[in-house]
N, C-alpha and C. Protein backbone atom coordinates (compact mmCIF):
# COMPACT_ATOMS: atom_id res chain seq x y z
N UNK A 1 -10.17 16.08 29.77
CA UNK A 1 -9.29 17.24 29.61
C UNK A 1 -9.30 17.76 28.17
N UNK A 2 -9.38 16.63 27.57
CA UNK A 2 -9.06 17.44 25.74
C UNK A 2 -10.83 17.56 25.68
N UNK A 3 -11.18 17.15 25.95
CA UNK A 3 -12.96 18.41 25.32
C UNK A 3 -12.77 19.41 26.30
N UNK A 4 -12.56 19.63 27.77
CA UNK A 4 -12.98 20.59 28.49
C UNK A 4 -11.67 21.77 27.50
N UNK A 5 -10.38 21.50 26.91
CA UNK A 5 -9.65 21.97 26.66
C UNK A 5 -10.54 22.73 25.32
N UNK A 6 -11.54 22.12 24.44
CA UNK A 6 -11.51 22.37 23.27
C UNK A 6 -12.74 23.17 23.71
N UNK A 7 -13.55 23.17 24.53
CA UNK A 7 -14.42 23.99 25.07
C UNK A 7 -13.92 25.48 24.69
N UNK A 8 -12.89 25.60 25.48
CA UNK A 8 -12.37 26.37 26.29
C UNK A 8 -11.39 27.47 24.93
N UNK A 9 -11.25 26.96 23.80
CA UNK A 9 -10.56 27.48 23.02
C UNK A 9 -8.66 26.56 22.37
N UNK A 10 -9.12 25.75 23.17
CA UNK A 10 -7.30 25.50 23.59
C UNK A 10 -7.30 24.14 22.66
N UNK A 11 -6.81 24.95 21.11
CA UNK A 11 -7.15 23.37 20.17
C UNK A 11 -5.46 22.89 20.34
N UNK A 12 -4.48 23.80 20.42
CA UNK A 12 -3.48 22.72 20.76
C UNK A 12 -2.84 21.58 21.48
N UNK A 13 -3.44 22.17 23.18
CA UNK A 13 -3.68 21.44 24.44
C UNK A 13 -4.89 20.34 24.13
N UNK A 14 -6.19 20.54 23.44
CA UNK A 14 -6.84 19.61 23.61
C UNK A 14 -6.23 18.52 22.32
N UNK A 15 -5.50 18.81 21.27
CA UNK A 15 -5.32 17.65 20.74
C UNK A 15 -4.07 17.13 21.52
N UNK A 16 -3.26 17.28 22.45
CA UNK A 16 -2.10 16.89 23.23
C UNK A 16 -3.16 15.78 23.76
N UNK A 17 -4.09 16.39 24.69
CA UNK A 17 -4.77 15.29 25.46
C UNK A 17 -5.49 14.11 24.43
N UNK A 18 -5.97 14.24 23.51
CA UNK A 18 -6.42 13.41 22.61
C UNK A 18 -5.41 12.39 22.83
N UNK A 19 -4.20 12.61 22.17
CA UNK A 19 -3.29 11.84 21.62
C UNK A 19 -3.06 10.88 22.43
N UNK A 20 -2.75 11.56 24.01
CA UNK A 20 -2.18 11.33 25.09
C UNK A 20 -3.41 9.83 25.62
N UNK A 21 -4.48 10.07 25.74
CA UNK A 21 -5.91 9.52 25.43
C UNK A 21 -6.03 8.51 25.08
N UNK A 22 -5.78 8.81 23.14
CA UNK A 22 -5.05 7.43 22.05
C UNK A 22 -4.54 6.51 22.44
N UNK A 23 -3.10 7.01 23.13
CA UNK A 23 -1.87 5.88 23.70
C UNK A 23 -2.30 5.01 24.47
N UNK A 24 -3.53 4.90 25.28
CA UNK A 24 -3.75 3.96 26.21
C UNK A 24 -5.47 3.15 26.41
N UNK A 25 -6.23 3.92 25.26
CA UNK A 25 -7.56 3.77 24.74
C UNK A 25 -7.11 2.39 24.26
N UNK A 26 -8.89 1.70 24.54
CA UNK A 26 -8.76 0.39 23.87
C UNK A 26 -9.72 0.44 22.53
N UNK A 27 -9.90 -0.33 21.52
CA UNK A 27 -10.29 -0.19 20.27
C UNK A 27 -11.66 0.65 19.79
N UNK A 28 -12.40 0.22 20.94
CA UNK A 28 -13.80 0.91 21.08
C UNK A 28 -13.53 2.39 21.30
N UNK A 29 -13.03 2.68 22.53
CA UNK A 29 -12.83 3.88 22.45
C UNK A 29 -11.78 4.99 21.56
N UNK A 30 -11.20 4.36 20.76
CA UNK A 30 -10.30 4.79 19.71
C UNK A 30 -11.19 4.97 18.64
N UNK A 31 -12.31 4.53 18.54
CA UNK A 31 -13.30 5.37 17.25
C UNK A 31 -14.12 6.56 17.50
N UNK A 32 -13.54 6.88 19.32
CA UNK A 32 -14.77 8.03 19.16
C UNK A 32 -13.15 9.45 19.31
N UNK A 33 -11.59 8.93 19.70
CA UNK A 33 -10.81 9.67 19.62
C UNK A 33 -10.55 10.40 18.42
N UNK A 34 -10.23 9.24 17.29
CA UNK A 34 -9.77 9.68 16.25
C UNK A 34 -10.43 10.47 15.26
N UNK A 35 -11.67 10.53 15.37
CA UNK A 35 -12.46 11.86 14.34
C UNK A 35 -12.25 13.06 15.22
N UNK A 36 -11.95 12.95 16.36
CA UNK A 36 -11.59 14.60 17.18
C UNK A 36 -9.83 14.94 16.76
N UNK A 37 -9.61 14.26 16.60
CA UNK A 37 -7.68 14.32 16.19
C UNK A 37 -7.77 14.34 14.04
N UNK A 38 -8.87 14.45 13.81
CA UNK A 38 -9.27 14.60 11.98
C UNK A 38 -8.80 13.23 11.42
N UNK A 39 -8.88 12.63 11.83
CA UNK A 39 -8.86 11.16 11.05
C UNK A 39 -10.52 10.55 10.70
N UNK A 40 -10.04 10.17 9.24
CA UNK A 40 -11.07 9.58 9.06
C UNK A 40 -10.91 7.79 8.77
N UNK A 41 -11.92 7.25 8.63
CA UNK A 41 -11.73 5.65 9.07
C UNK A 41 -11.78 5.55 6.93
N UNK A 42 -10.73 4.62 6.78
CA UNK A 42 -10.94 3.86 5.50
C UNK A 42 -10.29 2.61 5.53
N UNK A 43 -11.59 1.85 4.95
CA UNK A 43 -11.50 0.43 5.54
C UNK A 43 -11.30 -0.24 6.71
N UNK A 44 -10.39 -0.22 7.43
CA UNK A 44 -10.08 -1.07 8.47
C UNK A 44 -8.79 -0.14 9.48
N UNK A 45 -8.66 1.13 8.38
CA UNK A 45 -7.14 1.81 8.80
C UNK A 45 -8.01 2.81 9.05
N UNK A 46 -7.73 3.69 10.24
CA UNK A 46 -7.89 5.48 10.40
C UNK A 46 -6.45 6.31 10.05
N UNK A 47 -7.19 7.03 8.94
CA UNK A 47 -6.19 7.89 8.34
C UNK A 47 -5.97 9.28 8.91
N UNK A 48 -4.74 9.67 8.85
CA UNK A 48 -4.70 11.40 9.65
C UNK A 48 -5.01 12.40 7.99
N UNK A 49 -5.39 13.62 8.78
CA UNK A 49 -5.50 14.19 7.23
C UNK A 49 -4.21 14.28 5.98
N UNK A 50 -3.12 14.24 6.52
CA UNK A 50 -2.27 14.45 5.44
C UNK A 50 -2.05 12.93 4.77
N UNK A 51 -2.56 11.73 5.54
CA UNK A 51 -2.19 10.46 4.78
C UNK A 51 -3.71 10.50 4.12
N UNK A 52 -4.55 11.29 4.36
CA UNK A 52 -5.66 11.00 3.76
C UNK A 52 -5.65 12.05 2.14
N UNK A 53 -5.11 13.32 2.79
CA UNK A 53 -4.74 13.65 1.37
C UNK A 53 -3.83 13.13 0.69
N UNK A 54 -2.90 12.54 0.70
CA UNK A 54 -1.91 11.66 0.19
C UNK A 54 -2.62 10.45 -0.58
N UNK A 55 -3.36 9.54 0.48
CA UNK A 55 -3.75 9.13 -0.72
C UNK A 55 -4.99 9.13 -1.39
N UNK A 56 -5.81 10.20 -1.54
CA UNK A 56 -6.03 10.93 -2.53
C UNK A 56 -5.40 11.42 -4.20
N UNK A 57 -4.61 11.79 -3.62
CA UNK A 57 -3.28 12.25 -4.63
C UNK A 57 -3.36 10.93 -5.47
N UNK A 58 -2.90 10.00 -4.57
CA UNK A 58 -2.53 8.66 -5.37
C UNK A 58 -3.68 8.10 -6.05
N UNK A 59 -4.53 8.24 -5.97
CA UNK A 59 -5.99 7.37 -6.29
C UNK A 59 -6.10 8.88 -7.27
N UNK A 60 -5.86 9.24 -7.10
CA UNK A 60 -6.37 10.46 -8.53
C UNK A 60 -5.52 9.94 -9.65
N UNK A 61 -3.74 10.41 -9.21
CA UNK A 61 -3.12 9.64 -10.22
C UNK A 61 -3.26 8.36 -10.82
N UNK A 62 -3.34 7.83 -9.98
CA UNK A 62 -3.86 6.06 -10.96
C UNK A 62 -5.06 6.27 -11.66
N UNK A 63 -5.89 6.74 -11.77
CA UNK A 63 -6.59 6.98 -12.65
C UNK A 63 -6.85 7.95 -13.78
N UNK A 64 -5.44 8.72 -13.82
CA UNK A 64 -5.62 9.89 -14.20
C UNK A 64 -4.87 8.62 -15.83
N UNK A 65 -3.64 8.34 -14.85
CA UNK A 65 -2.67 7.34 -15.76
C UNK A 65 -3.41 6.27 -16.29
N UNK A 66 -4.45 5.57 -15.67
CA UNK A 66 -5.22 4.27 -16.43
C UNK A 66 -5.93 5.04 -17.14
N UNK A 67 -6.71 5.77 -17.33
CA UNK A 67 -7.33 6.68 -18.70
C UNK A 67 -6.28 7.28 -19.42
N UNK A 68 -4.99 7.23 -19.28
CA UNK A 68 -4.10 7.73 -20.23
C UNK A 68 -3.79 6.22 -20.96
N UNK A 69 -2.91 5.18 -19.57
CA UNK A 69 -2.07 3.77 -20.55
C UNK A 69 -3.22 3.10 -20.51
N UNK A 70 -4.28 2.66 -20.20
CA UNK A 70 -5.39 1.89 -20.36
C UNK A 70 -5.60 0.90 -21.60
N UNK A 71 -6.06 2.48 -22.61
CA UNK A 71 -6.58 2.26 -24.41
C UNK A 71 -5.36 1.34 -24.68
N UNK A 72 -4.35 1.70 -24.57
CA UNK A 72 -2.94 1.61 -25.48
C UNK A 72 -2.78 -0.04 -25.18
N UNK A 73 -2.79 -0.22 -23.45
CA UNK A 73 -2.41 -1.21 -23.10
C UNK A 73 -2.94 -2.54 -23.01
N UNK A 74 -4.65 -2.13 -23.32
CA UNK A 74 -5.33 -3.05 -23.56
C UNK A 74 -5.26 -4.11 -25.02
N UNK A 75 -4.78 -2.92 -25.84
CA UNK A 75 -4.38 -3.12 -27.48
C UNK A 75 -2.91 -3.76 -27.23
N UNK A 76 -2.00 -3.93 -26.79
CA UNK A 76 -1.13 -4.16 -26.46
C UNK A 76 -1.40 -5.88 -26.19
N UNK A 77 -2.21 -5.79 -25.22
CA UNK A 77 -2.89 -7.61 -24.59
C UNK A 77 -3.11 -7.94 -25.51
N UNK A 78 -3.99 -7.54 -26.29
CA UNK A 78 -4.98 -8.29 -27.24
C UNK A 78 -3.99 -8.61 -28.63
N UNK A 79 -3.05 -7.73 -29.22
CA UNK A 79 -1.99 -8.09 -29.56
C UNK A 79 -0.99 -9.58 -29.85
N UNK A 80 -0.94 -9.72 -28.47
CA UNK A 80 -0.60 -10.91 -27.35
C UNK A 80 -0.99 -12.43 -28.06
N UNK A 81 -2.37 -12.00 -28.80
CA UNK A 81 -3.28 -13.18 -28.78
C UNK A 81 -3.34 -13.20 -30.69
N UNK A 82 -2.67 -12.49 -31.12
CA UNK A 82 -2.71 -12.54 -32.13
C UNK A 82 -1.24 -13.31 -33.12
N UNK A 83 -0.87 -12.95 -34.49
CA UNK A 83 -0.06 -13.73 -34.94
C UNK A 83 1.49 -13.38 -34.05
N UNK A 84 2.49 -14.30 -34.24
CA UNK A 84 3.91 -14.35 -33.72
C UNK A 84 4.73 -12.75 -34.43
N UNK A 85 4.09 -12.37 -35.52
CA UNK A 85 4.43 -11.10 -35.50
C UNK A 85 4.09 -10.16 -34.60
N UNK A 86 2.61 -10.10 -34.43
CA UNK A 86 1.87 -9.30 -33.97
C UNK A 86 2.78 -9.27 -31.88
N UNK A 87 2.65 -10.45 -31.90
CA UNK A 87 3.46 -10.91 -30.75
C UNK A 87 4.81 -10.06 -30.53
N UNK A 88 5.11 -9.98 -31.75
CA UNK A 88 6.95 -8.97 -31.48
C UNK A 88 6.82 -7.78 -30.94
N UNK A 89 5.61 -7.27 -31.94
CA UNK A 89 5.29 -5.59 -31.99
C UNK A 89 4.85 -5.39 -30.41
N UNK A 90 4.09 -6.56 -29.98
CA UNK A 90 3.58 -6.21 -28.61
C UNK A 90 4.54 -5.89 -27.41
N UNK A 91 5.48 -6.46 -27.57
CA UNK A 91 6.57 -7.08 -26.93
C UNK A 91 7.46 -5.46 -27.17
N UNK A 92 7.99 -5.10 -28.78
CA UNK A 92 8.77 -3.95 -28.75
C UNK A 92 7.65 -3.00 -27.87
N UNK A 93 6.17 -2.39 -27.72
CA UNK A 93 5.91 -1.43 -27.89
C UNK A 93 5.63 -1.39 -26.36
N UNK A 94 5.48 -3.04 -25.38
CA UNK A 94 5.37 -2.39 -24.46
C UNK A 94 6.46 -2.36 -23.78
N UNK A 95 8.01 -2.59 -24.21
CA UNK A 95 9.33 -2.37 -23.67
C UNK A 95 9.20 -0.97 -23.54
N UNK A 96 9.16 -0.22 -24.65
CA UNK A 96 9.21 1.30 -24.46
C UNK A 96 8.49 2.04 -23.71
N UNK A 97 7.55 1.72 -23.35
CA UNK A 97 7.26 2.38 -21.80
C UNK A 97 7.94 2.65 -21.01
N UNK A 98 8.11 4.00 -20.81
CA UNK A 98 9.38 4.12 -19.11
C UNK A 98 8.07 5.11 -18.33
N UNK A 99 7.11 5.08 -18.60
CA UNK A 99 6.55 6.41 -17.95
C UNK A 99 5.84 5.41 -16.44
N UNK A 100 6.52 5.68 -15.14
CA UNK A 100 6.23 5.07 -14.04
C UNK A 100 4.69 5.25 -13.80
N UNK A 101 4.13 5.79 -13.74
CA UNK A 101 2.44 5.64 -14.00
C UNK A 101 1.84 5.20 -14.51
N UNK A 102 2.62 4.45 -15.55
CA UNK A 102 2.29 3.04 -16.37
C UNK A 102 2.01 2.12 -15.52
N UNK A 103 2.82 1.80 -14.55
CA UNK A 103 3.18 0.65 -13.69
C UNK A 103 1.89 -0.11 -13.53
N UNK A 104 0.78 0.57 -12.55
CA UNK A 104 -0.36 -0.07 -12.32
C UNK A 104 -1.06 -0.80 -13.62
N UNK A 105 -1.16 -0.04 -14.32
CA UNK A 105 -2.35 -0.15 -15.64
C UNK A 105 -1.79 -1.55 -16.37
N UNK A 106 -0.04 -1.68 -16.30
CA UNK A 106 0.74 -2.73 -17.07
C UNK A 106 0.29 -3.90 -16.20
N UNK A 107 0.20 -3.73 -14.93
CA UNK A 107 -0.19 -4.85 -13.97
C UNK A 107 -1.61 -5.06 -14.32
N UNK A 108 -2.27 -4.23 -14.29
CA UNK A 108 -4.00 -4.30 -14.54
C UNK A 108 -4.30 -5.52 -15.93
N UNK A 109 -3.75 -4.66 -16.72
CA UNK A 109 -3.57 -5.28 -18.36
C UNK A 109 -3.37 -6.60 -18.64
N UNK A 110 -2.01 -6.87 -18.23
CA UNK A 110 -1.44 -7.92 -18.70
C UNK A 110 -0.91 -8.46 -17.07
N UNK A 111 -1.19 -8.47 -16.25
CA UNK A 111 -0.54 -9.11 -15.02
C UNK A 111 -1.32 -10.49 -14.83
N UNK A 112 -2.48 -10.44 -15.33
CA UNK A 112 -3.20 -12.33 -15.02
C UNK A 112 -4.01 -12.35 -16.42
N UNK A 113 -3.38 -11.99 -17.38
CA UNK A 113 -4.37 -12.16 -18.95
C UNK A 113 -4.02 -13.81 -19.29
N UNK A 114 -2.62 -13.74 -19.66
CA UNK A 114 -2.04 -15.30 -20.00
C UNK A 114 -1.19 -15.15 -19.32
N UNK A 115 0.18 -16.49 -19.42
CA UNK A 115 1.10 -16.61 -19.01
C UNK A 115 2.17 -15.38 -19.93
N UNK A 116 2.13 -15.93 -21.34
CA UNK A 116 3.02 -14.90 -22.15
C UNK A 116 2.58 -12.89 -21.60
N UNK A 117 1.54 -13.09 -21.21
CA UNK A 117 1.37 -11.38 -21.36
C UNK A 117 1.79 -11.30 -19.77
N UNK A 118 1.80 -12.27 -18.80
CA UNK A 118 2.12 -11.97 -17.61
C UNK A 118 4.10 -11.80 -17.71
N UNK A 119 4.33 -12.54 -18.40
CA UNK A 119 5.54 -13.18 -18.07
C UNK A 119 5.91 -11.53 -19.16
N UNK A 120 5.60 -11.14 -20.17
CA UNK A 120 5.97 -9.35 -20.79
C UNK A 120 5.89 -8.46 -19.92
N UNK A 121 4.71 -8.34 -18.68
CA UNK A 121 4.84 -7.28 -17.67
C UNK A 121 5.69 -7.65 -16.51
N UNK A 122 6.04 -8.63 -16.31
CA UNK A 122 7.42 -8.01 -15.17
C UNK A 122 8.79 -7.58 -16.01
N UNK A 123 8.85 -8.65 -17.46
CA UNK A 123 9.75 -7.80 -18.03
C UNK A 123 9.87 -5.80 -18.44
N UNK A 124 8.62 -5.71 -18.44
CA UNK A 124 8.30 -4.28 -18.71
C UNK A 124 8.78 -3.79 -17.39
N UNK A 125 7.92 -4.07 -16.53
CA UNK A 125 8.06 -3.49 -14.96
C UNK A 125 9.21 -3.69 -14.58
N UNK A 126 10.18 -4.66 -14.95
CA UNK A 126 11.59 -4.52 -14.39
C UNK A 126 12.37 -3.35 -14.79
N UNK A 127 12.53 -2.84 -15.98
CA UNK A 127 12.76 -2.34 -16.75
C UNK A 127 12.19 -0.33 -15.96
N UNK A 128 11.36 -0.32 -14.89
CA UNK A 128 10.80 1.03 -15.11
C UNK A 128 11.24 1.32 -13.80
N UNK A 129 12.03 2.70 -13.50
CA UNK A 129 12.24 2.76 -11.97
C UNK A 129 11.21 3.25 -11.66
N UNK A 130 11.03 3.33 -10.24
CA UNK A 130 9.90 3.95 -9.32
C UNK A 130 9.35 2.70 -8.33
N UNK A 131 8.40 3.53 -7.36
CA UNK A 131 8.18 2.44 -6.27
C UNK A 131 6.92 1.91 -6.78
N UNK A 132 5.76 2.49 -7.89
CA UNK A 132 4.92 2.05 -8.26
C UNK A 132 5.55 1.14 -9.20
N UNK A 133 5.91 1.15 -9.84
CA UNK A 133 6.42 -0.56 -10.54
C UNK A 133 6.85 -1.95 -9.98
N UNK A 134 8.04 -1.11 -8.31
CA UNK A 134 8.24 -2.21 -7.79
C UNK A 134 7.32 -3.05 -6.68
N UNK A 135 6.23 -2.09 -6.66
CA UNK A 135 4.91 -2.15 -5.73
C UNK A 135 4.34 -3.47 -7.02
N UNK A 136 4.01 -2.95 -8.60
CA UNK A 136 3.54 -4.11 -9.05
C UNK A 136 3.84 -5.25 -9.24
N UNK A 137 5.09 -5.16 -9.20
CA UNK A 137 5.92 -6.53 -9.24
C UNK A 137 5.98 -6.99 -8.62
N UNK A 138 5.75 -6.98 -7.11
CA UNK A 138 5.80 -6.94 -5.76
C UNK A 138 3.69 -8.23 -5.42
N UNK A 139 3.18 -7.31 -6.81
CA UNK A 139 1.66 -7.89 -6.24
C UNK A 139 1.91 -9.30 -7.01
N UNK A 140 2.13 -8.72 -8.44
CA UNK A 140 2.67 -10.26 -8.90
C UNK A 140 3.41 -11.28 -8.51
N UNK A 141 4.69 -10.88 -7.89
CA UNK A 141 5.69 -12.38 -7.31
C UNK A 141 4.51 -12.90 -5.98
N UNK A 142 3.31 -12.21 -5.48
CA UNK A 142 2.67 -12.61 -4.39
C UNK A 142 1.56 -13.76 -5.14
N UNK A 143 0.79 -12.82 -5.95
CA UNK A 143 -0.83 -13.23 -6.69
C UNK A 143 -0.41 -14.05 -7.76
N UNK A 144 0.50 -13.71 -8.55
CA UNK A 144 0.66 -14.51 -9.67
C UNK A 144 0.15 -16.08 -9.85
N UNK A 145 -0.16 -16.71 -10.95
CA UNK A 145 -0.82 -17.90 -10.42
C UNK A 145 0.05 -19.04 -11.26
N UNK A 146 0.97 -18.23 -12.07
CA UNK A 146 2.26 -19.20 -12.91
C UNK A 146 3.59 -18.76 -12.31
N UNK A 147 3.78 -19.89 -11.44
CA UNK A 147 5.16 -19.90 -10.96
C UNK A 147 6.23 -19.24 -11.50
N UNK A 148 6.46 -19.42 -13.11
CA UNK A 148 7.96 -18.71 -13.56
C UNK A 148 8.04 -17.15 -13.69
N UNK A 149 6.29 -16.85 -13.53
CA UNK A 149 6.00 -15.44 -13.55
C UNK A 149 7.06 -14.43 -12.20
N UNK A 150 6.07 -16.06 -11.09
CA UNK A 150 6.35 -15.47 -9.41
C UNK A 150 7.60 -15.31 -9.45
N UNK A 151 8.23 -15.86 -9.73
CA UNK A 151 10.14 -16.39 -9.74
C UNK A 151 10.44 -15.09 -10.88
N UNK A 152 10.24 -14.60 -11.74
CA UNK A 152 10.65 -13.79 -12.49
C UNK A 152 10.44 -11.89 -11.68
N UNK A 153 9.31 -11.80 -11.35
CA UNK A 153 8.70 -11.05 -10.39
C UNK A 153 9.50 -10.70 -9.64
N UNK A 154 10.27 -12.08 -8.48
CA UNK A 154 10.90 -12.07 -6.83
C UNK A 154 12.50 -11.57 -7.40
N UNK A 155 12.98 -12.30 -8.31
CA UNK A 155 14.11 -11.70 -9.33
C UNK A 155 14.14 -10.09 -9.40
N UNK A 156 13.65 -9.80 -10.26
CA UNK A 156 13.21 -8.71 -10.28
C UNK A 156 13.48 -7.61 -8.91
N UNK A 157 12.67 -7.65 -8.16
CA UNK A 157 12.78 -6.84 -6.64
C UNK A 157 14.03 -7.08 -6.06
N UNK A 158 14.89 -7.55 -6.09
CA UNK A 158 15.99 -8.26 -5.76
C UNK A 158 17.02 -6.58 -5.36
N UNK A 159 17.42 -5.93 -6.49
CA UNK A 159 18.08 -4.52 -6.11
C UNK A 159 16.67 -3.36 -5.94
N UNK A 160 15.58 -3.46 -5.64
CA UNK A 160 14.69 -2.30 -5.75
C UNK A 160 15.14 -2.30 -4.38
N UNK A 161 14.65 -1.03 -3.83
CA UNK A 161 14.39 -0.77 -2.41
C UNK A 161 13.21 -1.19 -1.31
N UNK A 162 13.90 -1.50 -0.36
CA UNK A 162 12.14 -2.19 -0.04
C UNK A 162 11.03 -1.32 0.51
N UNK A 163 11.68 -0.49 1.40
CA UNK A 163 10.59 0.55 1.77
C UNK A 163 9.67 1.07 0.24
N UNK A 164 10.24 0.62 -0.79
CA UNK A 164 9.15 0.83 -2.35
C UNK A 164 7.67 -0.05 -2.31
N UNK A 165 8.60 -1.31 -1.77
CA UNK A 165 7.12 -2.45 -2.15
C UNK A 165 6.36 -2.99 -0.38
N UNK A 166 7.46 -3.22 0.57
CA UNK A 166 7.44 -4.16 1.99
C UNK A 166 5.99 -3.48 2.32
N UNK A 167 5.52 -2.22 2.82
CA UNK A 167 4.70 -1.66 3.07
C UNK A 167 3.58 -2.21 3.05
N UNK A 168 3.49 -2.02 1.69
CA UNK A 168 2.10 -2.03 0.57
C UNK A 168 1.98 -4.06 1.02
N UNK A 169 2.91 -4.79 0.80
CA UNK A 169 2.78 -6.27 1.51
C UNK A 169 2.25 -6.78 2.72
N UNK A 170 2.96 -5.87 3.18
CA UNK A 170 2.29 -6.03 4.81
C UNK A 170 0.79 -5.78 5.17
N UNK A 171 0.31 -4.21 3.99
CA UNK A 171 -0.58 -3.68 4.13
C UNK A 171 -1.76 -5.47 3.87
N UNK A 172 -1.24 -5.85 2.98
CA UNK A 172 -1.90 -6.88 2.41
C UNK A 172 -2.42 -7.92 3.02
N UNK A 173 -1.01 -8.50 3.84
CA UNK A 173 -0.77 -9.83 4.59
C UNK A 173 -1.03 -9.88 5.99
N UNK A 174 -1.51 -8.23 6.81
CA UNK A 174 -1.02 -8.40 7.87
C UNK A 174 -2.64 -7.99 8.52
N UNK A 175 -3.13 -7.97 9.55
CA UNK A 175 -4.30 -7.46 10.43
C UNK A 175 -3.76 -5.83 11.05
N UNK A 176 -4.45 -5.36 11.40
CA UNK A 176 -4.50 -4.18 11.95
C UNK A 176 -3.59 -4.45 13.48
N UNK A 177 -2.96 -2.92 13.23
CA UNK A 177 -2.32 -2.87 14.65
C UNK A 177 -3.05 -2.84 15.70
N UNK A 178 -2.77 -3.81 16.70
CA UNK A 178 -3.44 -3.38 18.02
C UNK A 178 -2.30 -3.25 19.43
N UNK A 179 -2.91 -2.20 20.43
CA UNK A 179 -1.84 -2.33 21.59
C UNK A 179 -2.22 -2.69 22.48
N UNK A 180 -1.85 -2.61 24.02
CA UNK A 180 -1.93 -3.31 24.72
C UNK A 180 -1.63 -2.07 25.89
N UNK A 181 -2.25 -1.92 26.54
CA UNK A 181 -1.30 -1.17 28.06
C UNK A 181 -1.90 -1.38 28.87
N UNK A 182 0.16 -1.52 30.29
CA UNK A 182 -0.56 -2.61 31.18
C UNK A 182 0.25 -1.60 32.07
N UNK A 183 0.05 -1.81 33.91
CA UNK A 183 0.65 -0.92 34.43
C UNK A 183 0.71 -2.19 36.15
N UNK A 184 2.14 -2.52 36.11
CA UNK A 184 2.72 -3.24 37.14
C UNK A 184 3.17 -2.51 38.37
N UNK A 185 3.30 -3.48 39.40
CA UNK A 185 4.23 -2.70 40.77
C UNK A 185 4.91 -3.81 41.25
N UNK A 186 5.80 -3.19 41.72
CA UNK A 186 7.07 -4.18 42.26
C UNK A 186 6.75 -4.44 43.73
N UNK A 187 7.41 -5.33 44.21
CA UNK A 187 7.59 -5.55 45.65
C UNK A 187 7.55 -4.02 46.92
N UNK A 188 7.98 -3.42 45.99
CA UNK A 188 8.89 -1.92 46.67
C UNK A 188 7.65 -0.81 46.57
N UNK A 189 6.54 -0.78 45.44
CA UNK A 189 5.24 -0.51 45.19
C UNK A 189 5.71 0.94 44.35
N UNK A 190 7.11 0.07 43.64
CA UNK A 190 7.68 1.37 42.30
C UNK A 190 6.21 0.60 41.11
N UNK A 191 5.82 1.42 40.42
CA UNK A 191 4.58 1.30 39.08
C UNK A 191 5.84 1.05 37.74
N UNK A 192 5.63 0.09 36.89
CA UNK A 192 6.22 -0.05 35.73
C UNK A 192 4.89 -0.03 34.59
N UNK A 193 4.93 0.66 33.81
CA UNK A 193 4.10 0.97 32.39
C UNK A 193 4.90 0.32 31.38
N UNK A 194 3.32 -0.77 30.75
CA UNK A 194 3.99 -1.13 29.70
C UNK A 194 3.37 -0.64 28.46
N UNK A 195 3.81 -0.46 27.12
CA UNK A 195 2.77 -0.30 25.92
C UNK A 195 3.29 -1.15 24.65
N UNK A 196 2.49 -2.11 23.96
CA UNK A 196 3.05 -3.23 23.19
C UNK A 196 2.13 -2.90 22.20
N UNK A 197 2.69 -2.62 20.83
CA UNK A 197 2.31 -2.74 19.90
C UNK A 197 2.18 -4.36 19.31
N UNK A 198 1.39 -4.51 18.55
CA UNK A 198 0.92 -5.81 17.84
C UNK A 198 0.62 -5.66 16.91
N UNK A 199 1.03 -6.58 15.61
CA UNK A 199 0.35 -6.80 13.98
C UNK A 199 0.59 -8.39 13.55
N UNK A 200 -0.39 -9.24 13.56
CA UNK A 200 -0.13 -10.96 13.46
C UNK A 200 -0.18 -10.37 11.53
N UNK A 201 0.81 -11.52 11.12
CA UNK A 201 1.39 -11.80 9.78
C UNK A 201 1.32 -13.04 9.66
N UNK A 202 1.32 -13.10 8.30
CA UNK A 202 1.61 -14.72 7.80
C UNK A 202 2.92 -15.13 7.97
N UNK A 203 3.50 -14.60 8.51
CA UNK A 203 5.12 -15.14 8.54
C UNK A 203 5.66 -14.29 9.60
């Protein structure tokens, strides 16, 4: 129905049937739906166009911001490693950061350099609102590989919001959604439809 529809002129009706299609397609045939509905496949996820321009957007900005805090922040690390003065200055200059597009680059930088430069970026990142900070703090209390970091990190997220960081975790921890549809009859030969979403997690 949705090609004879798209034949035919009828792109609203034929993406109805697509969709309609989607809901009960099994995995195989869900790669030949979703490039007719404009999704394109990245990585393991099919994106619709507006999450695909979205994140676009985002992958521009993070790099727009790591060629901005990058230079600064790398000098900042290296800092780190130098005398107990040098250590202060590092410490005042990367407190003053509030610019949330920092967030990534502070994680990049200093999130697994040492313990001291790990244990300065969640203090920094606590310190910065936005969901990209609590997204980094979020990778650290996970990846971190010095406990008081992880514990300083999980602290931290404690008042953020979670729809900021849970997402991006799951995105991490979890396998791809898969469904299931099944279609029963009763004694009486009434039909019951079922449709079960699925995502296995570590927890």
């Amino acid at each position: 129905l949705a090609h004879w529809c798209r034949q035919h002129g009828l792109k609203d009706q034929s993406r109805a049937h697509c969709l309609s299609a989607l809901a009960i397609a099994n995995d195989q045939e869900r790669e030949t739906i979703y490039p007719r509905l404009g999704y394109r496949r990245l990585g393991n996820q099919w994106l619709s166009p507006q999450e695909l321009d979205d994140w676009k957007r985002a992958v521009t900005d993070a790099e727009n911001a790591r060629r901005e805090w990058g230079p600064k922040l790398e000098r900042i690390a290296r800092m780190f490693e130098g005398s107990s003065r040098q250590r202060v200055n590092a410490r005042a200059e990367l407190n003053a950061i509030a610019d949330p597009r920092a967030a990534p680059a502070i994680e990049q930088a200093l999130g697994s350099r040492s313990f001291e430069c790990a244990s300065a970026a969640v203090a920094a990142l606590a310190s910065i609102p936005g969901h990209q900070s609590s997204l980094s703090l979020a990778q650290i209390a996970v990846f971190s590989e010095w406990r008081p970091v992880r514990e300083a990190a999980t602290a931290a997220l404690r008042d953020r919001k979670k729809e900021d960081f849970v997402p991006g975790l799951i995105e991490l921890l979890g396998t791809p959604i898969s469904s299931e549809f099944g279609i029963a009859q009763n004694s009486r030969g009434i039909l019951f439809y079922t449709y079960v979403w699925a995502r296995e997690t570590n927890g």
